[in-house]
C-alpha atoms as a PDB file:
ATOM      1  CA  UNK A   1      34.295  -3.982 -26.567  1.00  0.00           C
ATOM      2  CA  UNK A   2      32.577  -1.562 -28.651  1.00  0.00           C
ATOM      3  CA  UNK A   3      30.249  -4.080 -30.145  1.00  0.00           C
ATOM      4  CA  UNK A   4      28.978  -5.250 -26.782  1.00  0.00           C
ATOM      5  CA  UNK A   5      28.290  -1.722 -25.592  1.00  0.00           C
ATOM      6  CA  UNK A   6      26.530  -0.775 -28.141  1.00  0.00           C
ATOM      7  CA  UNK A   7      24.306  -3.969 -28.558  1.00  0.00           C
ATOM      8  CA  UNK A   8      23.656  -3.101 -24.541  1.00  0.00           C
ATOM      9  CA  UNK A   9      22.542   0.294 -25.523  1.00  0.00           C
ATOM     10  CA  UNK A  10      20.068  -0.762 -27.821  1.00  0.00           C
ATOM     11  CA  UNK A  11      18.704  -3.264 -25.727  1.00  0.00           C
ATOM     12  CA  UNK A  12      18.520  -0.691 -22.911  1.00  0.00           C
ATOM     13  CA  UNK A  13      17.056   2.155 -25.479  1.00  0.00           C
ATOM     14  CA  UNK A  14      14.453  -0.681 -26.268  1.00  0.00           C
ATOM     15  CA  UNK A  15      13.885  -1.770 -23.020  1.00  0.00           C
ATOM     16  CA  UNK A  16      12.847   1.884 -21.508  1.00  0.00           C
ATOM     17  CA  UNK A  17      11.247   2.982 -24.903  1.00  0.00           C
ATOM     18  CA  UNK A  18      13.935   5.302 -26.377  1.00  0.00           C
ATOM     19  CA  UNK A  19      15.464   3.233 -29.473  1.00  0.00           C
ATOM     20  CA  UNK A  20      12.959   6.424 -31.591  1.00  0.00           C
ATOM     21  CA  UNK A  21      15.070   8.754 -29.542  1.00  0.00           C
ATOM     22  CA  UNK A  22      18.811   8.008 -30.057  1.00  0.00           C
ATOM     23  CA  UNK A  23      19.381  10.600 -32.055  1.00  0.00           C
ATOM     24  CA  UNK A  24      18.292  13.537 -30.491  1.00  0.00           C
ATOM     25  CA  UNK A  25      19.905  15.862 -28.241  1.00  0.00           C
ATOM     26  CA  UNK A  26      19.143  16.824 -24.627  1.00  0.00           C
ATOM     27  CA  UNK A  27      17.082  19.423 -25.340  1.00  0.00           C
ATOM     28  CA  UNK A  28      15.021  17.891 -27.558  1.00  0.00           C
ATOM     29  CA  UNK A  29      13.519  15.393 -24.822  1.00  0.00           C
ATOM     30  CA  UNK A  30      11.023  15.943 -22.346  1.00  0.00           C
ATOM     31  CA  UNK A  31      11.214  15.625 -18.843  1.00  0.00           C
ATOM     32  CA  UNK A  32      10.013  11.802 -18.593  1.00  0.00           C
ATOM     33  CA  UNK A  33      12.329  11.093 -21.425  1.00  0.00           C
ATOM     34  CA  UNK A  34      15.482  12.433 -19.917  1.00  0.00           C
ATOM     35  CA  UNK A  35      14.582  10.460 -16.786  1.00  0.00           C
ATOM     36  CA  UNK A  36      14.434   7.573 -18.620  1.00  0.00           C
ATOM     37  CA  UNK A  37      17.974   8.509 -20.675  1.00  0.00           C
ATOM     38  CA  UNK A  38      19.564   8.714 -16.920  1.00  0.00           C
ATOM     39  CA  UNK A  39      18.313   5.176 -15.733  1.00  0.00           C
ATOM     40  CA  UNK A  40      19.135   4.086 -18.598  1.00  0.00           C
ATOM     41  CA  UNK A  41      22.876   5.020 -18.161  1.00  0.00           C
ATOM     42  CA  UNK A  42      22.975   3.538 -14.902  1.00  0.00           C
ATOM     43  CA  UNK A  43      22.014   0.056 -16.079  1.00  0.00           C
ATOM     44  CA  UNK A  44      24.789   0.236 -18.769  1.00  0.00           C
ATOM     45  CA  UNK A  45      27.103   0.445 -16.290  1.00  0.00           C
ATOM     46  CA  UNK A  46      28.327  -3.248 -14.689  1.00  0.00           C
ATOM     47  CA  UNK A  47      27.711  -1.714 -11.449  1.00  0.00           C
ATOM     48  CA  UNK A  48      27.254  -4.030  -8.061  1.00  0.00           C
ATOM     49  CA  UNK A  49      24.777  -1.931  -6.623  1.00  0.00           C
ATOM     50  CA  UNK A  50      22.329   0.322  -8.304  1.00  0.00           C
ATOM     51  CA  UNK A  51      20.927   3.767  -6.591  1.00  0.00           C
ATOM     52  CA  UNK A  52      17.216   4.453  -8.236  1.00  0.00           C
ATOM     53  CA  UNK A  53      16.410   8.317  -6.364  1.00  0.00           C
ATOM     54  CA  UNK A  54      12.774   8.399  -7.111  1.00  0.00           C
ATOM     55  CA  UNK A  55      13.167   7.469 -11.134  1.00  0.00           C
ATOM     56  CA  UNK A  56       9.268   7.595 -12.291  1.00  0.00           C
ATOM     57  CA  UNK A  57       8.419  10.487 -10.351  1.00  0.00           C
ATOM     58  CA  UNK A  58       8.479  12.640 -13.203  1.00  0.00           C
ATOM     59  CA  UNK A  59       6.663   9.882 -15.764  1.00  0.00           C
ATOM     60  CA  UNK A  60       3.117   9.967 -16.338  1.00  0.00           C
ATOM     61  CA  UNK A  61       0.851   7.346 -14.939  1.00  0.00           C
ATOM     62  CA  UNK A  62       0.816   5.038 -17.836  1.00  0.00           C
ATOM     63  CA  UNK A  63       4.389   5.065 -18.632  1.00  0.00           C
ATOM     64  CA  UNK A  64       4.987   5.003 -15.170  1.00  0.00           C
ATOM     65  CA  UNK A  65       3.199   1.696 -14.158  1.00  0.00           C
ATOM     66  CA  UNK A  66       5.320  -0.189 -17.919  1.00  0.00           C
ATOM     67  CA  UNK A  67       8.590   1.080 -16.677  1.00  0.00           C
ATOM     68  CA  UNK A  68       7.861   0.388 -13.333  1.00  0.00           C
ATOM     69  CA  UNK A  69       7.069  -3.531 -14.565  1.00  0.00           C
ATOM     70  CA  UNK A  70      10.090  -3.270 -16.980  1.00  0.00           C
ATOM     71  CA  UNK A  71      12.424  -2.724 -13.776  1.00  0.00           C
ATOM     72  CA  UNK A  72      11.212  -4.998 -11.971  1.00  0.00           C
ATOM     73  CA  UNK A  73      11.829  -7.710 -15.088  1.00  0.00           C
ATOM     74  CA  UNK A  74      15.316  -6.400 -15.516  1.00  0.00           C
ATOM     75  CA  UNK A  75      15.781  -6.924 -11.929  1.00  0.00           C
ATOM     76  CA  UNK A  76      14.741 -10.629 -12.232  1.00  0.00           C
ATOM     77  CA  UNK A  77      16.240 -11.229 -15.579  1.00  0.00           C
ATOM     78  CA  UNK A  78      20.081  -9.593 -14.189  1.00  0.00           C
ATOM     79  CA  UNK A  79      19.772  -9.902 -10.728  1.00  0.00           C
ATOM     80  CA  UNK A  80      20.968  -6.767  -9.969  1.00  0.00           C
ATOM     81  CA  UNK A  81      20.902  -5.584  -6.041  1.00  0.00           C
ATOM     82  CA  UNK A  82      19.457  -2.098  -6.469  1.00  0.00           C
ATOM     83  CA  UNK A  83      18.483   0.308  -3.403  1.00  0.00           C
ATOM     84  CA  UNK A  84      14.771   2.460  -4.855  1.00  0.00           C
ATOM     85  CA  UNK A  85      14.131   5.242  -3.336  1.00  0.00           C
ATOM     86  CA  UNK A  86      10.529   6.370  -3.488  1.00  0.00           C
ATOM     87  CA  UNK A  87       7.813   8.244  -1.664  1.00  0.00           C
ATOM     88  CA  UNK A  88       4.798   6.206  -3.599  1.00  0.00           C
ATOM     89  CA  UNK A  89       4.108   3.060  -1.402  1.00  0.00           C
ATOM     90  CA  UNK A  90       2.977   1.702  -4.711  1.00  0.00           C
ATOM     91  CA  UNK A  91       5.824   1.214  -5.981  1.00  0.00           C
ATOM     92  CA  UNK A  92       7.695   0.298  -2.486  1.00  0.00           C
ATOM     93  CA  UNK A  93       5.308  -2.635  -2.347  1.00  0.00           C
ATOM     94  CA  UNK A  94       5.607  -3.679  -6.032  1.00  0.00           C
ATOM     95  CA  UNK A  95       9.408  -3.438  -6.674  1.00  0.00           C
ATOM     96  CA  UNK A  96      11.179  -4.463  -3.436  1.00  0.00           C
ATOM     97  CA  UNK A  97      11.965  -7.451  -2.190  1.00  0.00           C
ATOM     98  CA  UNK A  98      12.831  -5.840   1.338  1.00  0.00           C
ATOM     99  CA  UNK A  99      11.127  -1.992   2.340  1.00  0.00           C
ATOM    100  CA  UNK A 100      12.748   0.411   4.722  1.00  0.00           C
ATOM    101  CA  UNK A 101       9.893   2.557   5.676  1.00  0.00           C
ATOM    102  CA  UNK A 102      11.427   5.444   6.988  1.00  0.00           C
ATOM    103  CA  UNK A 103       9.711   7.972   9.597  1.00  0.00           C
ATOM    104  CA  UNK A 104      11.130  11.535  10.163  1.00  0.00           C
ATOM    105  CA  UNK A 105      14.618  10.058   9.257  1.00  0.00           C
ATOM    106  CA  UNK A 106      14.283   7.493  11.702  1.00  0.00           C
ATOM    107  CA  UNK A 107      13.703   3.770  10.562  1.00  0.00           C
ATOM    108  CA  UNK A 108      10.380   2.948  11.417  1.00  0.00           C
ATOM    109  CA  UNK A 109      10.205  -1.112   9.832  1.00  0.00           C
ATOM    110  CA  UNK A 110      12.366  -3.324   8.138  1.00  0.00           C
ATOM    111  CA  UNK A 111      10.404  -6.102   6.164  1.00  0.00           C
ATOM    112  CA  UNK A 112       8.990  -7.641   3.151  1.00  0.00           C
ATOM    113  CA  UNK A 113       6.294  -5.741   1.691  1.00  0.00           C
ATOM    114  CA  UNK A 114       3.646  -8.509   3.073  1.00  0.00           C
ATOM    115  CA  UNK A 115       5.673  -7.628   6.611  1.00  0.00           C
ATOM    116  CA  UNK A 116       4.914  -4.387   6.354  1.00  0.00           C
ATOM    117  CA  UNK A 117       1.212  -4.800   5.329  1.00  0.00           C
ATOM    118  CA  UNK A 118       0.317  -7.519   7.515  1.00  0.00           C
ATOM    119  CA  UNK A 119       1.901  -6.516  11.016  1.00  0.00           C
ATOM    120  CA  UNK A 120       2.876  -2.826  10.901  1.00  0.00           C
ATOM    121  CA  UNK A 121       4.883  -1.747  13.895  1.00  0.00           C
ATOM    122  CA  UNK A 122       3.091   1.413  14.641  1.00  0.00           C
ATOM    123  CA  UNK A 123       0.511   3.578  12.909  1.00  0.00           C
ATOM    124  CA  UNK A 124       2.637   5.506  10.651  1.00  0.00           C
ATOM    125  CA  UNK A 125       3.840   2.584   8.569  1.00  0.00           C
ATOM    126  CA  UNK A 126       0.030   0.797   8.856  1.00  0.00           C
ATOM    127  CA  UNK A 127      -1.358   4.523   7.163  1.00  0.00           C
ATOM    128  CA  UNK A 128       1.577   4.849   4.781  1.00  0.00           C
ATOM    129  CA  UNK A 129       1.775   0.587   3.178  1.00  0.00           C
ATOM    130  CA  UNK A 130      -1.821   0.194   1.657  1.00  0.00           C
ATOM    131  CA  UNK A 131      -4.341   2.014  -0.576  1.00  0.00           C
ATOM    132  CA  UNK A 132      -7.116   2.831   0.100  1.00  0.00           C
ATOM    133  CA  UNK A 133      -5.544   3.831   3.710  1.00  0.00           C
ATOM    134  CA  UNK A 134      -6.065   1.721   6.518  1.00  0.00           C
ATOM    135  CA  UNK A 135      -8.865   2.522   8.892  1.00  0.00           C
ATOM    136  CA  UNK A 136      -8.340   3.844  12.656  1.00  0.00           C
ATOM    137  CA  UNK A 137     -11.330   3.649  14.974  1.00  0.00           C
ATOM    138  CA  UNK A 138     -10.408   4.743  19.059  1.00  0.00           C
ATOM    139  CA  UNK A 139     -11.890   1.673  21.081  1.00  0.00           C
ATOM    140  CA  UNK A 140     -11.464   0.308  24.808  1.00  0.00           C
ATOM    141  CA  UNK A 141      -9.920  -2.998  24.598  1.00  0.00           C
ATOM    142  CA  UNK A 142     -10.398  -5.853  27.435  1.00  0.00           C
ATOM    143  CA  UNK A 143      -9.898  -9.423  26.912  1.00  0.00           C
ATOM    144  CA  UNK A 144     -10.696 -10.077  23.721  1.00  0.00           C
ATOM    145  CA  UNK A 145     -13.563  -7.852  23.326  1.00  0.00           C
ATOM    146  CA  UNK A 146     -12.974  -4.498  21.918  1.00  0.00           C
ATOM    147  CA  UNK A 147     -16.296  -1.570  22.598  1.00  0.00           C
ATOM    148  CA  UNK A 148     -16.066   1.467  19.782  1.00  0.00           C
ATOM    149  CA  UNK A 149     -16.699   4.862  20.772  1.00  0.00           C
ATOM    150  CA  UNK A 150     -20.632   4.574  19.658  1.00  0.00           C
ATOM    151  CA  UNK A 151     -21.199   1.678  21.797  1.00  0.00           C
ATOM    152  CA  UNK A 152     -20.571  -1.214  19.131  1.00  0.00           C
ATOM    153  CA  UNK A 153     -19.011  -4.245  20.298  1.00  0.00           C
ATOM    154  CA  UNK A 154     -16.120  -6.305  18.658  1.00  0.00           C
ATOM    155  CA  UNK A 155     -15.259 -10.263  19.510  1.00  0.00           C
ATOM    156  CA  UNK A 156     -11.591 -11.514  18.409  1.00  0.00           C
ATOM    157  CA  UNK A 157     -11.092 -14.401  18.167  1.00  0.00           C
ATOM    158  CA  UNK A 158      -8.634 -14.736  21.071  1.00  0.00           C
ATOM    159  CA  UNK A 159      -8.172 -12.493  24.061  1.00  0.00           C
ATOM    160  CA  UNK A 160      -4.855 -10.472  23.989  1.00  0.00           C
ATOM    161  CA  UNK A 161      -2.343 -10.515  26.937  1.00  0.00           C
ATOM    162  CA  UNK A 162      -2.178  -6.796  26.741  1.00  0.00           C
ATOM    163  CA  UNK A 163      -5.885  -6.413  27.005  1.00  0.00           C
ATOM    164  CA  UNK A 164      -5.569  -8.179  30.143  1.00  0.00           C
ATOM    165  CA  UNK A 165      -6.459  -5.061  31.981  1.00  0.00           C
ATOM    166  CA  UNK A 166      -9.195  -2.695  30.416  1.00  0.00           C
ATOM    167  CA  UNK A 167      -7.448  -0.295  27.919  1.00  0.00           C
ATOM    168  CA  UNK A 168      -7.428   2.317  25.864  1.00  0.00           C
ATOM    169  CA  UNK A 169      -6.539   1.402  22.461  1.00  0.00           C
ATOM    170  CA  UNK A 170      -6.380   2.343  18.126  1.00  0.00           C
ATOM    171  CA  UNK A 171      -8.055  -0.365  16.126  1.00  0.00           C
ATOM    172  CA  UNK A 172      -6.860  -0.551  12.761  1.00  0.00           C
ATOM    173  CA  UNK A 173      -9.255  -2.127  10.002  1.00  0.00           C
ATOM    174  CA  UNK A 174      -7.794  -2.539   6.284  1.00  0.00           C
ATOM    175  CA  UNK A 175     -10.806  -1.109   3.941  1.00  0.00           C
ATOM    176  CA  UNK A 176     -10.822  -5.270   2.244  1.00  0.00           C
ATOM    177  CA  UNK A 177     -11.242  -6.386   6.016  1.00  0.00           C
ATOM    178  CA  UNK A 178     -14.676  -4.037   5.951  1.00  0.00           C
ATOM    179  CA  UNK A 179     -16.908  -5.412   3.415  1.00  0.00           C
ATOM    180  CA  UNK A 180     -20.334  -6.725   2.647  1.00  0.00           C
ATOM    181  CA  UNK A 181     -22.406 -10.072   3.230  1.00  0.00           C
ATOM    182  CA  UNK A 182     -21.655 -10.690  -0.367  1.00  0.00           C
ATOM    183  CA  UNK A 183     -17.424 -10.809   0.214  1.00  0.00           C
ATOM    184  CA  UNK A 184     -17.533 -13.217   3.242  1.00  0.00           C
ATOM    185  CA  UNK A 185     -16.261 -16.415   2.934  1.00  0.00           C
ATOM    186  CA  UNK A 186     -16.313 -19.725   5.369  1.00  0.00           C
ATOM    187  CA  UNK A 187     -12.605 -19.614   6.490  1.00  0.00           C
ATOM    188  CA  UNK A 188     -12.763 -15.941   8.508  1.00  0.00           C
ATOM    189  CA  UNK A 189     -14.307 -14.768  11.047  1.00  0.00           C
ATOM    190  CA  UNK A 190     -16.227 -12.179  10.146  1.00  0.00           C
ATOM    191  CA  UNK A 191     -19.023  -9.699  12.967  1.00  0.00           C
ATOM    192  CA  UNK A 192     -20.969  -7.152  12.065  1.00  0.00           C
ATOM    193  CA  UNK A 193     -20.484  -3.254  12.453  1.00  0.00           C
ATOM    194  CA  UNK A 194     -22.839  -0.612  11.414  1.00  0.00           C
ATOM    195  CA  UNK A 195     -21.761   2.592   9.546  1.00  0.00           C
ATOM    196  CA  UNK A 196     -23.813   5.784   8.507  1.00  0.00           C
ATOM    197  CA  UNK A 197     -23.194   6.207   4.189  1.00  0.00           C
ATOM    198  CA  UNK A 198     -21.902   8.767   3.335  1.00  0.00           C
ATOM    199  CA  UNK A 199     -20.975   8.078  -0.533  1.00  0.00           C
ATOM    200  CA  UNK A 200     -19.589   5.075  -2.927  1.00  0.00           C
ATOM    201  CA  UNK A 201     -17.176   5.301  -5.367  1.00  0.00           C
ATOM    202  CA  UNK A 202     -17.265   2.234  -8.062  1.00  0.00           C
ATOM    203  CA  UNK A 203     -14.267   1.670  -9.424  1.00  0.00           C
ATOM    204  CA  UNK A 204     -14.939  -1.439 -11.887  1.00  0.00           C
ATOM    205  CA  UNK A 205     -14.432  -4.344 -10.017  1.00  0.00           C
ATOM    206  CA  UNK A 206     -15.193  -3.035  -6.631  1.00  0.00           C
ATOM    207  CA  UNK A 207     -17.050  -0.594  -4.913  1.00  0.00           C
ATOM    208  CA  UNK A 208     -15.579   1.437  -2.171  1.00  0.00           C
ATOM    209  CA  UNK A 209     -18.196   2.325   0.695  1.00  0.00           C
ATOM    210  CA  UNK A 210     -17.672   5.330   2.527  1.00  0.00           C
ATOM    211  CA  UNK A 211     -19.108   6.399   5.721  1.00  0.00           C
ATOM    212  CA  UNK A 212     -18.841   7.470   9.376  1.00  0.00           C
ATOM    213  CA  UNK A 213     -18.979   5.865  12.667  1.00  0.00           C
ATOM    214  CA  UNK A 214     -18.624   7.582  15.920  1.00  0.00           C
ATOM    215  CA  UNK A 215     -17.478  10.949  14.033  1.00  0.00           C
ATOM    216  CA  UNK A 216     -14.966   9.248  12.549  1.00  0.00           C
ATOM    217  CA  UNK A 217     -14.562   8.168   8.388  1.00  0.00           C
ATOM    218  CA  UNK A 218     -14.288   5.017   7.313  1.00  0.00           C
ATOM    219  CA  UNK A 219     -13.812   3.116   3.955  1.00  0.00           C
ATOM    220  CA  UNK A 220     -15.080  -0.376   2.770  1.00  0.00           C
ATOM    221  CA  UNK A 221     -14.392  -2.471  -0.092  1.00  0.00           C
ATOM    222  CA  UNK A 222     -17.361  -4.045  -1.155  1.00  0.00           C
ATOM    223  CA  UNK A 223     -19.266  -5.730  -4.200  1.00  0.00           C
ATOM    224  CA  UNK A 224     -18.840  -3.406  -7.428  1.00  0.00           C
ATOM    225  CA  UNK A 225     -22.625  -4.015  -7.564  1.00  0.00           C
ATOM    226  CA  UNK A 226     -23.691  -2.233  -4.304  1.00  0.00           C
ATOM    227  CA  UNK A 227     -25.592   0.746  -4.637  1.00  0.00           C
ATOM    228  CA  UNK A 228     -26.425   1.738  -1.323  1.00  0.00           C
ATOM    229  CA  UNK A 229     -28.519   4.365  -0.247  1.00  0.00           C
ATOM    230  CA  UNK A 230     -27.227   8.067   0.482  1.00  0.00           C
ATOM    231  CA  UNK A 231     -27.168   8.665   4.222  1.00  0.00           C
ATOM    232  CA  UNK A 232     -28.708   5.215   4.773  1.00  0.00           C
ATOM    233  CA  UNK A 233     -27.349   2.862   7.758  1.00  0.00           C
ATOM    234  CA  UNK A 234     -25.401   0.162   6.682  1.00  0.00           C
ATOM    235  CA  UNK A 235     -24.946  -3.000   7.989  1.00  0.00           C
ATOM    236  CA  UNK A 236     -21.180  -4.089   6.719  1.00  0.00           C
ATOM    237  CA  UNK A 237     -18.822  -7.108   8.048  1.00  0.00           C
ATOM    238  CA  UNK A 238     -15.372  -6.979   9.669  1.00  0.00           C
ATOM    239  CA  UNK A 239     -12.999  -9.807   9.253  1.00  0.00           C
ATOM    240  CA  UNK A 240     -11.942  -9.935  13.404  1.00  0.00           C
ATOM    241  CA  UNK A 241      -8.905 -12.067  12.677  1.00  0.00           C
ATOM    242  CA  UNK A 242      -6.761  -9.352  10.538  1.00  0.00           C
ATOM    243  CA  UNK A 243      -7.109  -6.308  12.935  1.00  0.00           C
ATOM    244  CA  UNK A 244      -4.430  -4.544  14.123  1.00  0.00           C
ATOM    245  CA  UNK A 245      -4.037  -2.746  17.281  1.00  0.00           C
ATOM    246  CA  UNK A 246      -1.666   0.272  18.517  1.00  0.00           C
ATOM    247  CA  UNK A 247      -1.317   2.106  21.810  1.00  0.00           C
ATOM    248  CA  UNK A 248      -2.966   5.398  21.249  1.00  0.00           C
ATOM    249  CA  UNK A 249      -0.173   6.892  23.265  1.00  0.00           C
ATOM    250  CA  UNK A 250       3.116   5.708  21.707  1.00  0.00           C
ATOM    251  CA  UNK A 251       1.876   4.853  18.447  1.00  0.00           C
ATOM    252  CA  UNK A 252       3.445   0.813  18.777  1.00  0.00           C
ATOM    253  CA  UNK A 253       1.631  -2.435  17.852  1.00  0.00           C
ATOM    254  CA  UNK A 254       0.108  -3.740  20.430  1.00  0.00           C
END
């Protein structure tokens, strides 16, 4: 009825911030706004399925992160199955209940977004799920001891089956899994690593450490209040029971 579809329009219109907008033509809108007109179509459609082909990527970042939220409610308040399509892992991780990560056309994982950040198959979905990205240090793994490039010893807390034999292997550290005295807590085990600084960026409620080790760059999520030293040698913490380890050769979890 016409009543019903236009009630729906307004809601919709209201919904993605276009009820000021009704009246204008095509051409009158900007780029974000006609984006916005053509989601908003689809969703006043009864449709069983729903195909979103990258719908924010042409909204700025503030509008993008409120109608990112306000699909996600209409999602929960219609229950509508909808397939996103997206090259920001940001929104991957914060919309879907279930991520294809897909690698050269291939399909690389299947998962829910903790899945896919907490056991990555292989290195391309650990680097792609996660910002800051996920560190990658070349180690020799044996046991359950794994020695970095510059000497520096690591202790899991269990020895690995693969790691039965002495190995080559890519350790992968999360930047919160690298952090300072100050973010340890009782339940993990945490062992120290040392890094040389090479800068800090403070970003409000954290402070991200960056710095080198063995030639290659790592990054650390630490206290907003450190201030360390430029160039100085820092003494940081890693959090042995969340790393992840590949085979430098295939690229696969280990």
């Amino acid at each position: 009825p016409a009543g019903e579809r236009t009630q729906r329009i307004k809601e919709i219109a209201e919904l993605l911030q276009l009820t000021p907008y009704l009246d204008r033509r095509p051409r009158a809108l900007s780029g974000g706004q006609r984006q916005r007109v053509a989601m908003g179509r689809a969703l006043s459609r009864s449709a069983q399925l729903f195909l979103f082909d990258e719908p924010l990527s042409n909204l700025d970042a503030k509008l993008r992160t409120e109608v990112r939220t306000q699909i996600k409610l209409l999602h929960q308040k219609l229950s509508m199955t909808s397939i996103f399509v997206t090259h920001d892992q940001t929104e991957a991780m914060t919309l879907a209940d279930r991520i294809v990560c897909l690698e050269a056309g291939r399909i690389a994982q299947i998962g829910t977004p903790e899945e896919l950040y907490n056991f990555p198959r292989n290195v391309f979905v650990a680097t792609f799920i996660g910002s800051p990205q996920i560190n990658l240090l070349e180690a020799e793994g044996h046991g359950h001891t794994l020695t970095l490039r510059d000497g520096q010893v690591l202790k899991m807390p269990c020895s690995i089956a693969a790691l039965e034999k002495k190995r080559r292997v890519l350790l992968a550290i999360r930047p919160e899994d690298l952090t300072d005295e100050s973010r340890m807590n009782s339940t993990d085990v945490f062992q120290p690593l040392e890094i040389s600084h090479l800068l800090a960026e403070t970003v409000g409620s954290d402070t991200y450490v960056i710095g080198e080790l063995g030639g290659t760059r790592l990054t650390a999520r630490c206290a907003s209040a450190m201030r360390p030293d430029l160039g100085s040698r820092l003494r940081l913490h890693v959090n042995v029971g969340r790393l992840h380890l590949f085979d430098p050769e295939t690229s696969l979890r280990i």
